[in-house]
Every structure is written in C-alpha cells, then in structure tokens.
Protein backbone atom coordinates (compact mmCIF):
# COMPACT_ATOMS: atom_id res chain seq x y z
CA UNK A 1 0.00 0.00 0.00
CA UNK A 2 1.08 3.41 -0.83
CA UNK A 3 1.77 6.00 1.81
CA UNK A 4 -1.07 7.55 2.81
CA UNK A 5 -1.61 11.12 3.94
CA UNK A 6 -4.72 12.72 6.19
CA UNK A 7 -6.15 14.95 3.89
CA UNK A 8 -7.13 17.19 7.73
CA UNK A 9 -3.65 17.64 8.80
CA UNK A 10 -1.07 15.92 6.58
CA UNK A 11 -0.65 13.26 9.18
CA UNK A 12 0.94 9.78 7.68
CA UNK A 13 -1.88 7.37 8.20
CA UNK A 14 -1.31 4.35 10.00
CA UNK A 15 -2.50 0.95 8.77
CA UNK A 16 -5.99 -0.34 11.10
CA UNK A 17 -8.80 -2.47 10.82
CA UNK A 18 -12.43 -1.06 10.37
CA UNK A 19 -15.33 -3.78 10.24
CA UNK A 20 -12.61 -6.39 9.97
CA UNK A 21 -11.37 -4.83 6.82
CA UNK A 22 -7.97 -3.06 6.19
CA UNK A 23 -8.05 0.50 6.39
CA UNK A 24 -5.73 3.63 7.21
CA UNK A 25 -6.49 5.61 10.61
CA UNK A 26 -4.68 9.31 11.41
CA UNK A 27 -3.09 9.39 14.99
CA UNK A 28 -3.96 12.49 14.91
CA UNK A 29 -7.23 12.94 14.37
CA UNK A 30 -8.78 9.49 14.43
CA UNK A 31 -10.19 9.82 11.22
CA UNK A 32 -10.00 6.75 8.77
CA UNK A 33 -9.43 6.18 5.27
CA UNK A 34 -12.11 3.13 3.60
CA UNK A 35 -11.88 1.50 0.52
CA UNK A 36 -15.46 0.70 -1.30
CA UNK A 37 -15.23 -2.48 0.08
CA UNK A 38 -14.30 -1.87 3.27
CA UNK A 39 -17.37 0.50 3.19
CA UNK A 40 -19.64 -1.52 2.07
CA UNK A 41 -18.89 -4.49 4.59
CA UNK A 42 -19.18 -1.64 7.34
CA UNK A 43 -22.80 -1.01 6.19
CA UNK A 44 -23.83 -4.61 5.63
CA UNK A 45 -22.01 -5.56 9.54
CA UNK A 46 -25.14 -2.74 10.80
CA UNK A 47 -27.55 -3.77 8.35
CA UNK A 48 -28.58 -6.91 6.25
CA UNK A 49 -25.72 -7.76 3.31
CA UNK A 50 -29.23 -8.48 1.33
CA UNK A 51 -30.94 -5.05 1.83
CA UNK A 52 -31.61 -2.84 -1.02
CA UNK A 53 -29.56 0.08 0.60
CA UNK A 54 -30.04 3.23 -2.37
CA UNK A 55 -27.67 5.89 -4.02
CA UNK A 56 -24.91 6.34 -1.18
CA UNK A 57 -24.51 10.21 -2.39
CA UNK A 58 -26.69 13.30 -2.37
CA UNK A 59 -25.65 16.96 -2.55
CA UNK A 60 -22.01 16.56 -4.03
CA UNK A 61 -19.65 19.31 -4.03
CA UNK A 62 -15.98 19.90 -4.24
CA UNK A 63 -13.73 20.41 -0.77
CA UNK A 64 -10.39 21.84 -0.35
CA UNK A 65 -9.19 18.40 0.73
CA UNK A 66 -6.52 16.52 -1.06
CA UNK A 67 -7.59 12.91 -1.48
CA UNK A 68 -5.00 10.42 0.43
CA UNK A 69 -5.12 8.07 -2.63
CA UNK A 70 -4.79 10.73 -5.69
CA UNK A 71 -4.26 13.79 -4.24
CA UNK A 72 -7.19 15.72 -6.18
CA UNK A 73 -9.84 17.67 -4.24
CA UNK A 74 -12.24 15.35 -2.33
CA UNK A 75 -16.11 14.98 -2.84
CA UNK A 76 -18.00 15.75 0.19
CA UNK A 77 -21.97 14.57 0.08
CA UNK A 78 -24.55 13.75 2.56
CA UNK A 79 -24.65 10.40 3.05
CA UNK A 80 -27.50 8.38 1.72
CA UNK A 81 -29.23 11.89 2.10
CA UNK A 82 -29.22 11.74 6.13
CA UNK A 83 -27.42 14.40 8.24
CA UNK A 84 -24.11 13.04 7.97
CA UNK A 85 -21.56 14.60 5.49
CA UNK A 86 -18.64 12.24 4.62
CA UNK A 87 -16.01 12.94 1.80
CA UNK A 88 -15.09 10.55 -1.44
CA UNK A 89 -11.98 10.07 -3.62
CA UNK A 90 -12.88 11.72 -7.35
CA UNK A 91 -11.91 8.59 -8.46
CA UNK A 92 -14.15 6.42 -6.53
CA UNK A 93 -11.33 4.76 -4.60
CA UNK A 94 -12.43 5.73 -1.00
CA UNK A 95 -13.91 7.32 1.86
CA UNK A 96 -12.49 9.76 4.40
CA UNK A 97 -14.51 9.30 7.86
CA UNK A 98 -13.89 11.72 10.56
CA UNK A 99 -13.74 11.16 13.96
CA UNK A 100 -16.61 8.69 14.89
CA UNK A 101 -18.44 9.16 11.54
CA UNK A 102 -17.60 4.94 11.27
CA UNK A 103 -20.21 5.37 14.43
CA UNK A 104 -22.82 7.63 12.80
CA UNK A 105 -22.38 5.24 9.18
CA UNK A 106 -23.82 2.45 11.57
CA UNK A 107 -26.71 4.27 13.08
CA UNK A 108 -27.54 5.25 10.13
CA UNK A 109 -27.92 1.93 8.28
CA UNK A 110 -29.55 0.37 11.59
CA UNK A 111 -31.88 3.02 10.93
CA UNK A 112 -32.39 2.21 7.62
CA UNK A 113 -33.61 -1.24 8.12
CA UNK A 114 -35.57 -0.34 10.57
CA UNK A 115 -37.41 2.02 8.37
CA UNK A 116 -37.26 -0.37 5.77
CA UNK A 117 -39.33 -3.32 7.75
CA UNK A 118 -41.29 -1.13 9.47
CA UNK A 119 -42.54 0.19 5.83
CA UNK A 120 -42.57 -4.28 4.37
CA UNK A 121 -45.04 -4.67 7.81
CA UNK A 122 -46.83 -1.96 7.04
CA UNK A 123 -47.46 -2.96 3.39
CA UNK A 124 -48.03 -6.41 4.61
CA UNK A 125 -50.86 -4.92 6.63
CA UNK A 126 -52.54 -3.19 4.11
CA UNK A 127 -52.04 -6.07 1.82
CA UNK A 128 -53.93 -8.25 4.44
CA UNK A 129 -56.64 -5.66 4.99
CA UNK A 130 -57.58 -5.63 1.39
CA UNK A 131 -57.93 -9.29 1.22
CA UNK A 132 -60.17 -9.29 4.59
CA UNK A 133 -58.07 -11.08 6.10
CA UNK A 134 -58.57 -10.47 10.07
CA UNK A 135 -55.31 -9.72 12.35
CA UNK A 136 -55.38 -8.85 16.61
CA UNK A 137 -54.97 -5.54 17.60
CA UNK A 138 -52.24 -6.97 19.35
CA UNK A 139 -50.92 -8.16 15.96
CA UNK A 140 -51.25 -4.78 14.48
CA UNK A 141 -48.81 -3.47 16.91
CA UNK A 142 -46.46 -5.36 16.44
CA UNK A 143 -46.03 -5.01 12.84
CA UNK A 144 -45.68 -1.21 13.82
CA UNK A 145 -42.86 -1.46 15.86
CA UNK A 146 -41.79 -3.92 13.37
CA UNK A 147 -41.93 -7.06 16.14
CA UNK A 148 -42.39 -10.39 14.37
C-alpha cells in the first residue's frame, strides 16, 4: 500500500482495521481512510448484506481536501441523504470518515432497516386488509414497531 496522507492535517496514516477490513487511521485525528469495500462491509455488519440500501450520495460538491489516494480535491456529500456529510476520492477509490463518523455510518444503516421493515409490515398490513383477512390488535402493533 502506498503511503497515505490525512487529507485534515497531513498526518501519515497508519495501517488499522475497520469492520474487519484493512483501512488507514490518522493518529492524529482518528479519522479513517475506507476503501469501497471496506465500506460496504461496514454497512452490511449494521444492516442486512441483502438489503436494497439506495444511491450512497446526495448533494455533491468539491472540498479543499486533497484525497490520500490521488491527491485531487475530495467529494464531500450527505450520506444516503441523512445528516451526515462524509467525503469521497474523485476517483471512486475511498472514503475519508472523521472522527466517529464509522459510528454515525452504523446508526444510520440500523436506521435504515428499521425504516425499511417497518414500511414491508406496514405494506403487509394493508395487503392483508384488502384481502379481509382479520389480524389482533395486538398483531397490528407489532407489525408497527416492526416485532415479528
């Protein structure tokens, strides 16, 4: 692997492990350098590998960061359109994660699939309903707060 720079403070990165992957962590700063892959086994590790998980970027712009892996100013974007603004490689060859951003990335895929079988109960409910078919009250909350 090539040497590595923090695009916050020019900081040599230092090899690590994120989700079980190999990544590149600042001393500095704590923040880490992902792969795609790495990424992507982050998200499936708080969510299900099989999920259906949705463009990862929304509201792209250009930042004054040099990327660690070609040196070209980094993409930031809101991630998966939540609150959460995380910066990208040009090239598509990584992530730069702040300081306990690995954290929020989690949340926010837990959240995700929460939202995502709440919604599946929900449609199961209505699909149910249409056919006449008769479920408890007690049933019905359940499926709200998405308990099988």
């Amino acid at each position: 692997m090539n040497r590595l720079v923090c695009p916050v403070d020019q900081t040599n990165l230092v090899l690590s492990k994120t989700a079980g992957e190999e990544s590149s962590k600042c001393p500095e700063c704590d923040g880490v350098w992902l792969t795609l892959e790495t990424l992507g086994t982050l998200e499936d590790k708080a969510a299900n590998a099989d999920m259906v998980k949705g463009q990862r970027q929304y509201g792209k712009h250009e930042v004054d960061h040099d990327c660690p892996h070609c040196a070209k100013n980094m993409i930031r974007f809101r991630y998966r359109g939540y609150n959460l603004e995380i910066e990208s490689c040009p090239t598509d060859a990584g992530f730069w994660l702040d300081k306990n951003e690995e954290r929020e990335i989690r949340d926010v895929m837990k959240k995700r699939a929460s939202n995502l079988a709440r919604a599946s109960s929900a449609e199961q409910s209505w699909h149910n309903a249409r056919r006449g078919v008769k479920i408890s009250l007690l049933q019905r909350i359940k499926q709200l707060f998405g308990i099988n």
